[in-house]
Protein backbone atom coordinates (compact mmCIF):
# COMPACT_ATOMS: atom_id res chain seq x y z
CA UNK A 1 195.81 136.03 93.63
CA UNK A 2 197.13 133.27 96.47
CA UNK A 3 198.55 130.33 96.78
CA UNK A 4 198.64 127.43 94.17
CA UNK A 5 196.05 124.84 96.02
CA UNK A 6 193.81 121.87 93.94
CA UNK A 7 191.44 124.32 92.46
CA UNK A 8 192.01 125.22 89.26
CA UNK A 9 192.07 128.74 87.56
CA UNK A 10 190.40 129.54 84.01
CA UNK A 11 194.15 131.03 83.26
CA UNK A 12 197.07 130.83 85.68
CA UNK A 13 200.89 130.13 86.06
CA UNK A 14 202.50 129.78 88.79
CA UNK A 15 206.33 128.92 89.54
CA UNK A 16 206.92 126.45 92.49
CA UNK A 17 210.39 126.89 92.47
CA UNK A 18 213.36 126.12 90.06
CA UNK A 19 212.25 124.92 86.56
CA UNK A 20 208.65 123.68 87.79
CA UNK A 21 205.80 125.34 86.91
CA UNK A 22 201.70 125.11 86.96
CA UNK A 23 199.82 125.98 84.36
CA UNK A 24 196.07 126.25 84.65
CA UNK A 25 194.40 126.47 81.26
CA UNK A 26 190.99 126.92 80.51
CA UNK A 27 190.45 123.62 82.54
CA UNK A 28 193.03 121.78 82.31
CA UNK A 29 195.88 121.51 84.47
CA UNK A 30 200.13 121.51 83.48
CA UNK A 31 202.77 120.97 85.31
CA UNK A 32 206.12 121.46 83.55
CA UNK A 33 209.51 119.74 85.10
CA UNK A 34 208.49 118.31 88.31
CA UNK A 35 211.46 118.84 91.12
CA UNK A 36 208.94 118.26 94.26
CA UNK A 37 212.33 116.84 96.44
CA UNK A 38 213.64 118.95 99.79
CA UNK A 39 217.01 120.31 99.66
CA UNK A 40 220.11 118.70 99.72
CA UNK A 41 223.03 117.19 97.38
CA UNK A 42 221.77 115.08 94.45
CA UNK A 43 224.64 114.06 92.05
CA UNK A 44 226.74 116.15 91.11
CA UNK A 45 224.06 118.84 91.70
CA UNK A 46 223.41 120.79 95.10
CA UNK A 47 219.36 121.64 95.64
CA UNK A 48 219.54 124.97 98.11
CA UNK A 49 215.46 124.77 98.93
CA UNK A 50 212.24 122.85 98.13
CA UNK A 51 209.15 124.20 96.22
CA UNK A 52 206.91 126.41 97.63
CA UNK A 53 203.73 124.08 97.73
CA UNK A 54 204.15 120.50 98.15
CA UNK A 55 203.08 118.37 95.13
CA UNK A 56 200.52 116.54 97.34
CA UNK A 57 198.37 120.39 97.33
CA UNK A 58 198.64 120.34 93.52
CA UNK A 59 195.50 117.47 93.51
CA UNK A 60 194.78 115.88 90.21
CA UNK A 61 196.62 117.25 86.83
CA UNK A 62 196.10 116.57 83.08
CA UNK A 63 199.73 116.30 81.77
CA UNK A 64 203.11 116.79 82.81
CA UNK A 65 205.53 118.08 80.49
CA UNK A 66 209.25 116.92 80.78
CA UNK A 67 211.76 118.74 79.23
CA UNK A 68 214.21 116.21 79.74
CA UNK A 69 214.52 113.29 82.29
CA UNK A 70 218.58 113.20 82.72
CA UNK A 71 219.08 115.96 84.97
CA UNK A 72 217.64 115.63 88.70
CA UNK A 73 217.18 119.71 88.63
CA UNK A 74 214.25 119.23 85.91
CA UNK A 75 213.09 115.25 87.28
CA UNK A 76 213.92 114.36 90.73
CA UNK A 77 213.04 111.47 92.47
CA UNK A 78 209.86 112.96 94.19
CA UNK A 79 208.77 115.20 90.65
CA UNK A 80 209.42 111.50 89.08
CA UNK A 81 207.08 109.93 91.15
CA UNK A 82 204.44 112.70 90.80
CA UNK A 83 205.02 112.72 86.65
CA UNK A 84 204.43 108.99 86.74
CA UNK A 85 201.14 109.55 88.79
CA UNK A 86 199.85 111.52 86.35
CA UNK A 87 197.60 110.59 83.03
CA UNK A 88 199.59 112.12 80.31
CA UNK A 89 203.23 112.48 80.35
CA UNK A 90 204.16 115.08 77.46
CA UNK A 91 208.33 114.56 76.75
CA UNK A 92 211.13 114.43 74.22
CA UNK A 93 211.24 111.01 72.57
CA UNK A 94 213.50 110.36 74.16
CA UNK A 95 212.46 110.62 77.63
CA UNK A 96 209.42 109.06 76.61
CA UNK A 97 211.44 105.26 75.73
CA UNK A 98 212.44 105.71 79.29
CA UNK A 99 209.66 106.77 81.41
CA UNK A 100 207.17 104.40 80.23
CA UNK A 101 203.59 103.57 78.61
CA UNK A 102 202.43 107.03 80.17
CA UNK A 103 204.62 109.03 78.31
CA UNK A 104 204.28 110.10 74.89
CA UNK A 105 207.28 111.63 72.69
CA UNK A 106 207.07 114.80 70.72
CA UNK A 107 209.90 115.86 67.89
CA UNK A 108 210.03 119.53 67.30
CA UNK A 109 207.17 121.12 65.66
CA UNK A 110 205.49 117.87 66.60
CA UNK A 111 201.98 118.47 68.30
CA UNK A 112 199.05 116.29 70.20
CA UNK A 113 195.47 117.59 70.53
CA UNK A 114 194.00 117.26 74.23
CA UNK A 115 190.15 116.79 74.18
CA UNK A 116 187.75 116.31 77.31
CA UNK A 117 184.51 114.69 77.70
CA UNK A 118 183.11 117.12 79.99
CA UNK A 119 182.69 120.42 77.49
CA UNK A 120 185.89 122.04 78.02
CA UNK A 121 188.23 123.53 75.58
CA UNK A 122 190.75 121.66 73.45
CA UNK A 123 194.12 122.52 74.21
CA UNK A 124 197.21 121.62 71.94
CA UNK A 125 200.38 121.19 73.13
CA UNK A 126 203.42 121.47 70.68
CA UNK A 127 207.17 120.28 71.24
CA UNK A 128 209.59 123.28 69.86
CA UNK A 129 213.37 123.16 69.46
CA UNK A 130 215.63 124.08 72.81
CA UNK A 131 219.57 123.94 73.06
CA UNK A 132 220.47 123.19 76.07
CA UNK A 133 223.99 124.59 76.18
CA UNK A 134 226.26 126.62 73.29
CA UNK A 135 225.64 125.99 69.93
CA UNK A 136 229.09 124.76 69.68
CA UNK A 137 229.25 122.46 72.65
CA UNK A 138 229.58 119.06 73.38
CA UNK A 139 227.07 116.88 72.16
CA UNK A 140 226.01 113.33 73.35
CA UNK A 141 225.31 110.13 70.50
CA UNK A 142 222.41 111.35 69.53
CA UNK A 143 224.36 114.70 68.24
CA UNK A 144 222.43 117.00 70.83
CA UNK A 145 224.18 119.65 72.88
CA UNK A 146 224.11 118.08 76.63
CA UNK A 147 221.15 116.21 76.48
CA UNK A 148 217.77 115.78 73.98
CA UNK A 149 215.40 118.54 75.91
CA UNK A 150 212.34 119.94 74.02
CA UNK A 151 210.25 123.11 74.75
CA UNK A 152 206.83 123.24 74.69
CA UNK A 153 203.95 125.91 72.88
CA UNK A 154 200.36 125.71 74.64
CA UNK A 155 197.42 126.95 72.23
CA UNK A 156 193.78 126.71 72.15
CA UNK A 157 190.67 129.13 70.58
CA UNK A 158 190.28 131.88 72.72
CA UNK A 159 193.08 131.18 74.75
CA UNK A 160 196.80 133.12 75.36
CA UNK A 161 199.77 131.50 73.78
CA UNK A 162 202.09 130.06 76.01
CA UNK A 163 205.67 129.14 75.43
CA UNK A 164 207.72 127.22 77.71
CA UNK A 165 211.68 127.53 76.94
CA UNK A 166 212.78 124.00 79.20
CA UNK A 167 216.59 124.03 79.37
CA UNK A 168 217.42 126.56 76.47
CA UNK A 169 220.43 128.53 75.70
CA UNK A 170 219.64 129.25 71.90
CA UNK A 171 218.36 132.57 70.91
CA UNK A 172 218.05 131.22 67.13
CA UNK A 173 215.94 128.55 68.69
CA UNK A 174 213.81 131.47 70.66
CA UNK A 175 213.70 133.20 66.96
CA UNK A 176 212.81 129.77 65.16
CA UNK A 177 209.66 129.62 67.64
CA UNK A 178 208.61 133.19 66.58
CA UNK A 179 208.63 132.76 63.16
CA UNK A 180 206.53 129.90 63.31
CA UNK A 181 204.28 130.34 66.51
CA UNK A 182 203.82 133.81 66.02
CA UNK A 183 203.37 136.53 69.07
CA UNK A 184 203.63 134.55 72.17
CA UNK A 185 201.29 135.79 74.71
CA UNK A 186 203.14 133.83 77.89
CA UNK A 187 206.42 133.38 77.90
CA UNK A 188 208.19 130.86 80.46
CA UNK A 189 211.58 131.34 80.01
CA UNK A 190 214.14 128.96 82.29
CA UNK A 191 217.10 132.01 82.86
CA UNK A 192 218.95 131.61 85.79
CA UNK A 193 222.28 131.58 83.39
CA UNK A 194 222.89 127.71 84.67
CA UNK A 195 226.36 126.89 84.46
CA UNK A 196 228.02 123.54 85.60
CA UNK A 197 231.27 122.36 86.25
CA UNK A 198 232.71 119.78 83.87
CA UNK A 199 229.97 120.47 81.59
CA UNK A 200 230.36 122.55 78.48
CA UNK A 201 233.82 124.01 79.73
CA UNK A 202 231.39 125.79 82.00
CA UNK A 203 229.92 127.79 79.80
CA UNK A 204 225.75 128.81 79.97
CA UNK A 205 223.77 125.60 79.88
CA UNK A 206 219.96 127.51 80.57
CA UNK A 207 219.46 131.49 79.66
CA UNK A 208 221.17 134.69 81.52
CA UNK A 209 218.86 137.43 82.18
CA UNK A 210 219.82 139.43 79.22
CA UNK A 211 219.18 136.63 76.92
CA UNK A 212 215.99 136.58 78.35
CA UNK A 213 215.43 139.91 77.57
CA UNK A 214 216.11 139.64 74.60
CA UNK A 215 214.54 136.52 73.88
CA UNK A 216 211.05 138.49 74.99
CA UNK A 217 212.02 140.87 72.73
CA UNK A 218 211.97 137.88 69.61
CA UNK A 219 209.11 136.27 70.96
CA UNK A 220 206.88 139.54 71.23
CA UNK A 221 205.48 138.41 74.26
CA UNK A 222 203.10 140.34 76.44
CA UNK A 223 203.76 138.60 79.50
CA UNK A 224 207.46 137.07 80.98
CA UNK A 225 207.43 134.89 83.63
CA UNK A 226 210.86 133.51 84.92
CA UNK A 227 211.86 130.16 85.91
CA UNK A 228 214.89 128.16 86.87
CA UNK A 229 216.60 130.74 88.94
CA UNK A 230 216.23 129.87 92.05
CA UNK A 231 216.48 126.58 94.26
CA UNK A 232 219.45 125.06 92.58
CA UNK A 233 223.49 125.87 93.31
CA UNK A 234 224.22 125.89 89.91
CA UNK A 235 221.88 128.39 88.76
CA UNK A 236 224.33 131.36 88.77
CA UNK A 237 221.93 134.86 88.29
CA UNK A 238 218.40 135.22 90.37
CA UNK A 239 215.37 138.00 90.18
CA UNK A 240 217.56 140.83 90.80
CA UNK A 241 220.05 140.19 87.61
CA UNK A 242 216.43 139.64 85.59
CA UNK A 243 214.63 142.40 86.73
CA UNK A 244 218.10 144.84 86.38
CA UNK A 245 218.24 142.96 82.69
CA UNK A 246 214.72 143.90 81.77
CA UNK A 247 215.35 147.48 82.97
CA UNK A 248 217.70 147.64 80.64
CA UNK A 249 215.94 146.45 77.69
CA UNK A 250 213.36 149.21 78.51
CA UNK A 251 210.36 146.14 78.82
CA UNK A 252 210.07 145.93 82.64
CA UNK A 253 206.48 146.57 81.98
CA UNK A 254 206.20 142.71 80.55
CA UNK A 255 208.12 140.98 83.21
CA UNK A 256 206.07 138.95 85.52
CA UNK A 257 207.89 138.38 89.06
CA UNK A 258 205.07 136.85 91.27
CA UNK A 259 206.34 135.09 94.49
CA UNK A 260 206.73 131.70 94.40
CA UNK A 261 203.36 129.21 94.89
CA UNK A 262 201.38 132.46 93.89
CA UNK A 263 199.17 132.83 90.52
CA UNK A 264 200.16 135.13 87.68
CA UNK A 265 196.99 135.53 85.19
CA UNK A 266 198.00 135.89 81.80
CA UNK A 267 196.91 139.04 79.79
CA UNK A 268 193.82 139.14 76.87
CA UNK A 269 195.00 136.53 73.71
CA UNK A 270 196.88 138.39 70.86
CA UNK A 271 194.56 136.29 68.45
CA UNK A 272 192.02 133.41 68.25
């Protein structure tokens, strides 16, 4: 299939480049952890490249899902601007105090319904647990590792199950969302083994491409796409370390490697 544009797909994802994604669902239109800025030193954080299709060709979306607003890799200013556009911001709680009346916060295992006047499918969107950094890290006031940062779980009748891991180094979080979600159709998983200096003694903040074998191991899931492992100095292992990890896990025949701005299409629903 081609290039993301404003027409929407009956079942797409697409990665733009680092964390943010599209995701085109049986009419309705995501976009997960906007980072729409050019390259260039934010922070303490060095962008290497922009996304491969401007937020501008995205036209009109449903919801944006934030998996956290602190770091400028998963929000920037432009992806701010475009989440705060939108109709429906989807975030932890939060996120949600911060970005404003848009926004709603989900806990985990939390969930919100999305209906439509015009005929098309409900969707549900559920918040599930993510860690971002080691289970034994530092953790901020509010006693989570790094930051709060929530993934998300997109259902609906008929539809695939998608996961979307956000910042996540947990396998036992990966393992909690199987147990209760099920075989995940899609997975999303954010595994470009992100490490940062002064944070976490350095250690992984995101997944490293064997975790993210393995985690599509846990999960079941017919269909991996990778994020996060490209755009971003700090994101320490690209396509080559994920493809060489799912090689070695023996399930290269689930790993979905599309080039960037270009539509993957999910396979047939486990169930509903």
């Amino acid at each position: 299939m081609g290039n993301v544009d404003a027409n929407r797909q009956p079942v797409g994802i697409s990665v733009l480049g680092g964390p943010t994604t599209v995701v085109d669902l049986a009419g309705w239109r995501f976009v997960i952890d906007p980072t729409f800025d050019g390259p260039g030193v934010n922070g303490h954080l060095t962008k290497t490249s922009g996304p491969a299709i401007a937020a501008s060709a995205l036209g009109a979306v449903d919801a944006v899902l934030i998996s956290h607003d602190d770091h400028v890799d998963n929000l920037d200013t432009e992806g701010r601007r475009f989440a705060l556009d939108a109709p429906r911001i989807l975030t932890n709680p939060g996120a949600a105090g911060r970005l404003g009346t848009s926004a709603q916060g989900l806990a985990p295992w939390e969930s919100v319904q999305l209906h439509a006047s015009d005929g098309r499918r409900a969707v549900t969107v559920q918040a599930v647990p993510a860690v971002h950094g080691p289970a034994d890290g530092d953790r901020d006031a509010g006693g989570n590792v790094t930051c709060e940062t929530t993934g998300f779980v997109l259902t609906g009748d008929g539809l695939p199950t998608i996961y979307l891991s956000g910042d996540n180094a947990s396998l036992e979080a990966v393992a909690d969302i199987a147990a209760r979600s099920g075989p995940i159709d899609v997975a999303v998983l954010f595994a470009g083994a992100a490490r940062v200096p002064g944070r976490q003694h350095e250690r992984l903040l995101t997944l490293n491409s064997a975790w993210a074998a393995a985690a599509a191991e846990v999960l079941r899931a017919k269909l991996v796409i990778p994020a996060h492992i490209d755009g971003w100095a700090h994101v320490t292992e690209g396509v080559d370390d994920i493809r060489r990890a799912f090689e070695d896990a023996g399930i290269s025949e689930v790993l979905g490697l599309a080039a960037l701005g270009h539509w993957t299409v999910p396979p047939t629903p486990t169930s509903g």
